[in-house]
Protein backbone atom coordinates (compact mmCIF):
# COMPACT_ATOMS: atom_id res chain seq x y z
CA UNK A 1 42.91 48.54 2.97
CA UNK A 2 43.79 45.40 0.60
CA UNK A 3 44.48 45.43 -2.80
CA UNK A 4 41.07 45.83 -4.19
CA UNK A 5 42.13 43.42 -7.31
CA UNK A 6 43.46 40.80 -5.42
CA UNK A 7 40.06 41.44 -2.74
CA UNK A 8 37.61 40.97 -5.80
CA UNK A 9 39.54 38.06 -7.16
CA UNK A 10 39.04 36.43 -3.27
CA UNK A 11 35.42 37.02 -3.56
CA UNK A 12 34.75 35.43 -7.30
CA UNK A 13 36.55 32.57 -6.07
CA UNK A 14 34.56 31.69 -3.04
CA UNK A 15 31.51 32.76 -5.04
CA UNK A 16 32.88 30.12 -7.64
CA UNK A 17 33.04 27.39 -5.02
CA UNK A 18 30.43 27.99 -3.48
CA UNK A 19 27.94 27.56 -6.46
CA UNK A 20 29.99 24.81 -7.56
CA UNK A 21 29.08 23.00 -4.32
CA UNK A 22 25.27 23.68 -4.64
CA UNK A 23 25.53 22.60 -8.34
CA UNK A 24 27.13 19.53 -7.18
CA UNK A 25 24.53 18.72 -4.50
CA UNK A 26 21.41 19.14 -6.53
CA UNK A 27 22.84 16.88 -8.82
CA UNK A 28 23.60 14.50 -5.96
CA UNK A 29 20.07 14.84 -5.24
CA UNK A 30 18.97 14.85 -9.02
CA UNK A 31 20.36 11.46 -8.97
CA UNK A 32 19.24 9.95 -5.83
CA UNK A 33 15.40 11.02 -6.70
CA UNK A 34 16.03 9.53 -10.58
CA UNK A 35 16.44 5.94 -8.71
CA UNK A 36 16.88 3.88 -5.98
CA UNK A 37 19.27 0.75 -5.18
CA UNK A 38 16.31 -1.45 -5.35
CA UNK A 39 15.34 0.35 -8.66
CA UNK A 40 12.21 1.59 -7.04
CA UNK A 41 10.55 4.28 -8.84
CA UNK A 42 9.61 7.81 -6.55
CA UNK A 43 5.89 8.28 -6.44
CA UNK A 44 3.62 11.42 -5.73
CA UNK A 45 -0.06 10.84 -5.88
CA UNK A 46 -3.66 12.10 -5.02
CA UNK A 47 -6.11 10.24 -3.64
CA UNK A 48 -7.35 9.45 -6.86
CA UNK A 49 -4.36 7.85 -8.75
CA UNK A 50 -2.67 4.73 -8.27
CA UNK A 51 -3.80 1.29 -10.39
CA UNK A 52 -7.59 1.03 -10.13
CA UNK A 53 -8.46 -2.32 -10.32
CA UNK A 54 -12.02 -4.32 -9.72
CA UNK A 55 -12.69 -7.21 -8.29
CA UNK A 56 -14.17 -10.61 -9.68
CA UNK A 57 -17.60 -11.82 -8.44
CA UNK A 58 -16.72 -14.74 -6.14
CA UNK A 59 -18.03 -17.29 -3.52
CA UNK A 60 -16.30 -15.36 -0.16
CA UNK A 61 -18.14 -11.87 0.53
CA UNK A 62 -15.95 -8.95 -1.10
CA UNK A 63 -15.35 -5.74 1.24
CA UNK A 64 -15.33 -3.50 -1.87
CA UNK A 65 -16.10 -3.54 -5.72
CA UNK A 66 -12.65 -2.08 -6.22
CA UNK A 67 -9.86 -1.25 -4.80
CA UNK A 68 -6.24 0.91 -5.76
CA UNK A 69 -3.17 -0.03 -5.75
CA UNK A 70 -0.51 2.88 -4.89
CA UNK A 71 2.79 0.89 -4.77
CA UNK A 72 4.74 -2.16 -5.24
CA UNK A 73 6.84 -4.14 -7.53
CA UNK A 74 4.63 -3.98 -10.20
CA UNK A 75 3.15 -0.70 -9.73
CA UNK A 76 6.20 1.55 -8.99
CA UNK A 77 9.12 -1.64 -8.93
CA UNK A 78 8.96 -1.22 -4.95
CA UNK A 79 10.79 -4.63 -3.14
CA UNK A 80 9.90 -3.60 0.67
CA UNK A 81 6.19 -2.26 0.59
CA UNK A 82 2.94 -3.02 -0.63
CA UNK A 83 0.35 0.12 -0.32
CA UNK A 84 -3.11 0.26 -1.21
CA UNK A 85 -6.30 1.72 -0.60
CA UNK A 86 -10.21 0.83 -0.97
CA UNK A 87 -13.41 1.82 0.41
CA UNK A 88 -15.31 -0.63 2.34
CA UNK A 89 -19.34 -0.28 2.16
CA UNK A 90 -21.47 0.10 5.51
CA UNK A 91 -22.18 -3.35 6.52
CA UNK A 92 -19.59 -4.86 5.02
CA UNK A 93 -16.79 -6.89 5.99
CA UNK A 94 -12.84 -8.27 5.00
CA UNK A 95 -13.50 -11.91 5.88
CA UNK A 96 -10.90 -13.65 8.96
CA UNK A 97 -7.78 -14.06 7.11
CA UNK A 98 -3.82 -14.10 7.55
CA UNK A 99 -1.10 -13.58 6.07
CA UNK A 100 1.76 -16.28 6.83
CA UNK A 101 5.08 -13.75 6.38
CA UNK A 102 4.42 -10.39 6.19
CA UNK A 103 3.00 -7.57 8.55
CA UNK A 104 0.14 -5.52 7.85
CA UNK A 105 -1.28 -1.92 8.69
CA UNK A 106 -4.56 -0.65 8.08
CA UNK A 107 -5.13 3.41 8.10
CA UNK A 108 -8.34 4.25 8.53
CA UNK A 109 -9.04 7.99 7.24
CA UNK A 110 -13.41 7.92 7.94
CA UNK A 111 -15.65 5.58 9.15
CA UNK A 112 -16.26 3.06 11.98
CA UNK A 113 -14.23 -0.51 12.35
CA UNK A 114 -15.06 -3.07 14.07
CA UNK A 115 -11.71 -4.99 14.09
CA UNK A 116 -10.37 -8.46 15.76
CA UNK A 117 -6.79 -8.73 15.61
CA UNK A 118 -5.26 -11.88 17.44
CA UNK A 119 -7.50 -11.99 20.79
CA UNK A 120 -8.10 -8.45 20.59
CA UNK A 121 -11.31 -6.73 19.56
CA UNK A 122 -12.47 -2.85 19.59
CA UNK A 123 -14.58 -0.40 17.48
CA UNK A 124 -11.84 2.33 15.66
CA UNK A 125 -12.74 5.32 14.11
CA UNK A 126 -11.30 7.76 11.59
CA UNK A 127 -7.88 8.30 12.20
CA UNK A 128 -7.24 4.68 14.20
CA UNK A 129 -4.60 2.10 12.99
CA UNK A 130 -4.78 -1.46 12.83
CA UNK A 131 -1.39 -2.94 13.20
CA UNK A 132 -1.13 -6.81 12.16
CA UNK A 133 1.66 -8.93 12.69
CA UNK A 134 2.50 -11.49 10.17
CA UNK A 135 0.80 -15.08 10.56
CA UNK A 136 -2.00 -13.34 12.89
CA UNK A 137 -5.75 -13.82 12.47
CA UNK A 138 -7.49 -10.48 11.40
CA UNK A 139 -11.01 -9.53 10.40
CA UNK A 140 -12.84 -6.35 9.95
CA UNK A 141 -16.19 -4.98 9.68
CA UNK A 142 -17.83 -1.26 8.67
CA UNK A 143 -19.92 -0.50 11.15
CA UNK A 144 -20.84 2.96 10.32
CA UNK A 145 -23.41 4.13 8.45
CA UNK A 146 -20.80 6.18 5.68
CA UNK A 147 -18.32 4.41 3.83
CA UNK A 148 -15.11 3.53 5.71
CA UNK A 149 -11.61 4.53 3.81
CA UNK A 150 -8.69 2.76 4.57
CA UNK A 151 -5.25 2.46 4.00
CA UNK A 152 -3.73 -1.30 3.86
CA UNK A 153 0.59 -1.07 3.88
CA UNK A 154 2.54 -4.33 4.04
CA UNK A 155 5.80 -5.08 4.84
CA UNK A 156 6.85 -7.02 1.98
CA UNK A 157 5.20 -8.19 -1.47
CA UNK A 158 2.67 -10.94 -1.49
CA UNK A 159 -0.97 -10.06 -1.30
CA UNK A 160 -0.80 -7.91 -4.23
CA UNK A 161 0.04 -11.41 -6.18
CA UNK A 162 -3.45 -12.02 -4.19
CA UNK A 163 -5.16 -8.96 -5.33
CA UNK A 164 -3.87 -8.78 -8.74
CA UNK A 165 -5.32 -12.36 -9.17
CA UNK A 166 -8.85 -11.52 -8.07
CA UNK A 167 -9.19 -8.99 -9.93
CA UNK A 168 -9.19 -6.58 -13.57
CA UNK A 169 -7.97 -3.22 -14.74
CA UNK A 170 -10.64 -1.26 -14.34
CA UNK A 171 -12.91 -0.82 -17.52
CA UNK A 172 -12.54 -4.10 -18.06
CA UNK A 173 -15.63 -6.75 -17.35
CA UNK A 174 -14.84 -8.77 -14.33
CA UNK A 175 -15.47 -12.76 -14.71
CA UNK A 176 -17.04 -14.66 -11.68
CA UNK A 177 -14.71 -16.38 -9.41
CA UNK A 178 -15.51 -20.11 -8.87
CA UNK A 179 -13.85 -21.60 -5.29
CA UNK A 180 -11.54 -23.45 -6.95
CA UNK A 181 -10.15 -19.96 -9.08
CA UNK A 182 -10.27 -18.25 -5.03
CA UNK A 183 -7.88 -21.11 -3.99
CA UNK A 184 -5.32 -20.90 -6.59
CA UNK A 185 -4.80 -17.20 -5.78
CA UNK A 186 -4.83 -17.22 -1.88
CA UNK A 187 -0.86 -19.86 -1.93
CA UNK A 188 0.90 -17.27 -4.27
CA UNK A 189 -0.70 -14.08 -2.97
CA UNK A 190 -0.02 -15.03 0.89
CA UNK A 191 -3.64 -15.30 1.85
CA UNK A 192 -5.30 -17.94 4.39
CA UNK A 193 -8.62 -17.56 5.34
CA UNK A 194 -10.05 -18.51 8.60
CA UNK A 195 -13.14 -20.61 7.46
CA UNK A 196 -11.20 -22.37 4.90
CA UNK A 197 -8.96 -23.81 7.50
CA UNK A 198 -11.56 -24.83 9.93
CA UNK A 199 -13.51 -27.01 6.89
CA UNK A 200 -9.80 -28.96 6.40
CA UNK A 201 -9.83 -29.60 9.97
């Protein structure tokens, strides 16, 4: 048998290291959760929090009333994403649109969609994707008889310029839209719509 001294001196020292290691990695991790590179800020939310926000009465049909916005640069400081979420009515429909540089997917959590998507077209239900390349024609309609959830991620920021501009905090009394107030959001918000390109052709 060892020296029991010199055996119990062995053992505080790896238990020494040892907890100086795991010290030393949940700070590590401490750190990395504090803040990102891009200065993003970490987010954990329900369903029910994010930046509720309402849309302006305006000439082109609305999907929804309102809508939330879960992250991007001015939500959470985010550089690479844009995630949102809204409720679309039965009946209802997001107008033909595109946006010129960044992709798009929709989640849909319940509900029926009819969607178009480039020359594609098909009814999705609750738990179907719509994935939307950037500069590609896309249009949606609930055709269920419950309200359909969905998700909306994008690549990069630029509609929420769009949806920030149509909009108000909600609580706040929305102001009607005129066309011309539409058109100066759609340039800076990355937002085309179908029908107003067919009326400049």
């Amino acid at each position: 048998m060892g020296n029991p001294v010199y055996l119990g001196f062995l053992e505080l020292s790896a238990l020494l290291l040892v907890t100086g290691c795991i010290c030393h990695a949940q700070s590590d991790m401490a750190h990395a959760s504090a803040a990102s590179p891009s200065g993003a800020k970490p987010l954990l939310l329900e369903k029910n929090e994010g930046e509720l926000r309402t849309r302006r009465p305006r000439p082109k049909p609305s999907p929804a009333s309102q809508f939330m916005l879960k992250a991007g640069p001015k939500i959470n400081g985010s550089q690479h994403l844009v995630v949102g979420t809204e409720q679309i009515a039965p009946g209802a429909s997001i107008p033909t649109h595109k946006h010129p540089t960044e992709d798009e997917i929709v989640l849909i959590h319940s509900g029926t969609a009819h969607a178009w998507v480039g020359e594609q077209e098909r009814d999705l239900h609750a738990g179907g994707l719509v994935f939307i390349p950037a500069n590609t024609w896309v249009g949606l309609k609930n055709t269920s008889a419950e309200p359909l959830d969905v998700t909306f991620i994008f690549s990069a920021p630029g509609f929420d310029e769009f949806q920030m501009c149509i909009s108000v905090p909600a609580g706040e009394t929305p102001t009607p839209m005129t066309e011309q107030d539409l058109q100066r959001c759609e340039a800076p918000g990355h937002m085309i719509y179908k029908e107003a390109v067919a009326k400049q052709q």
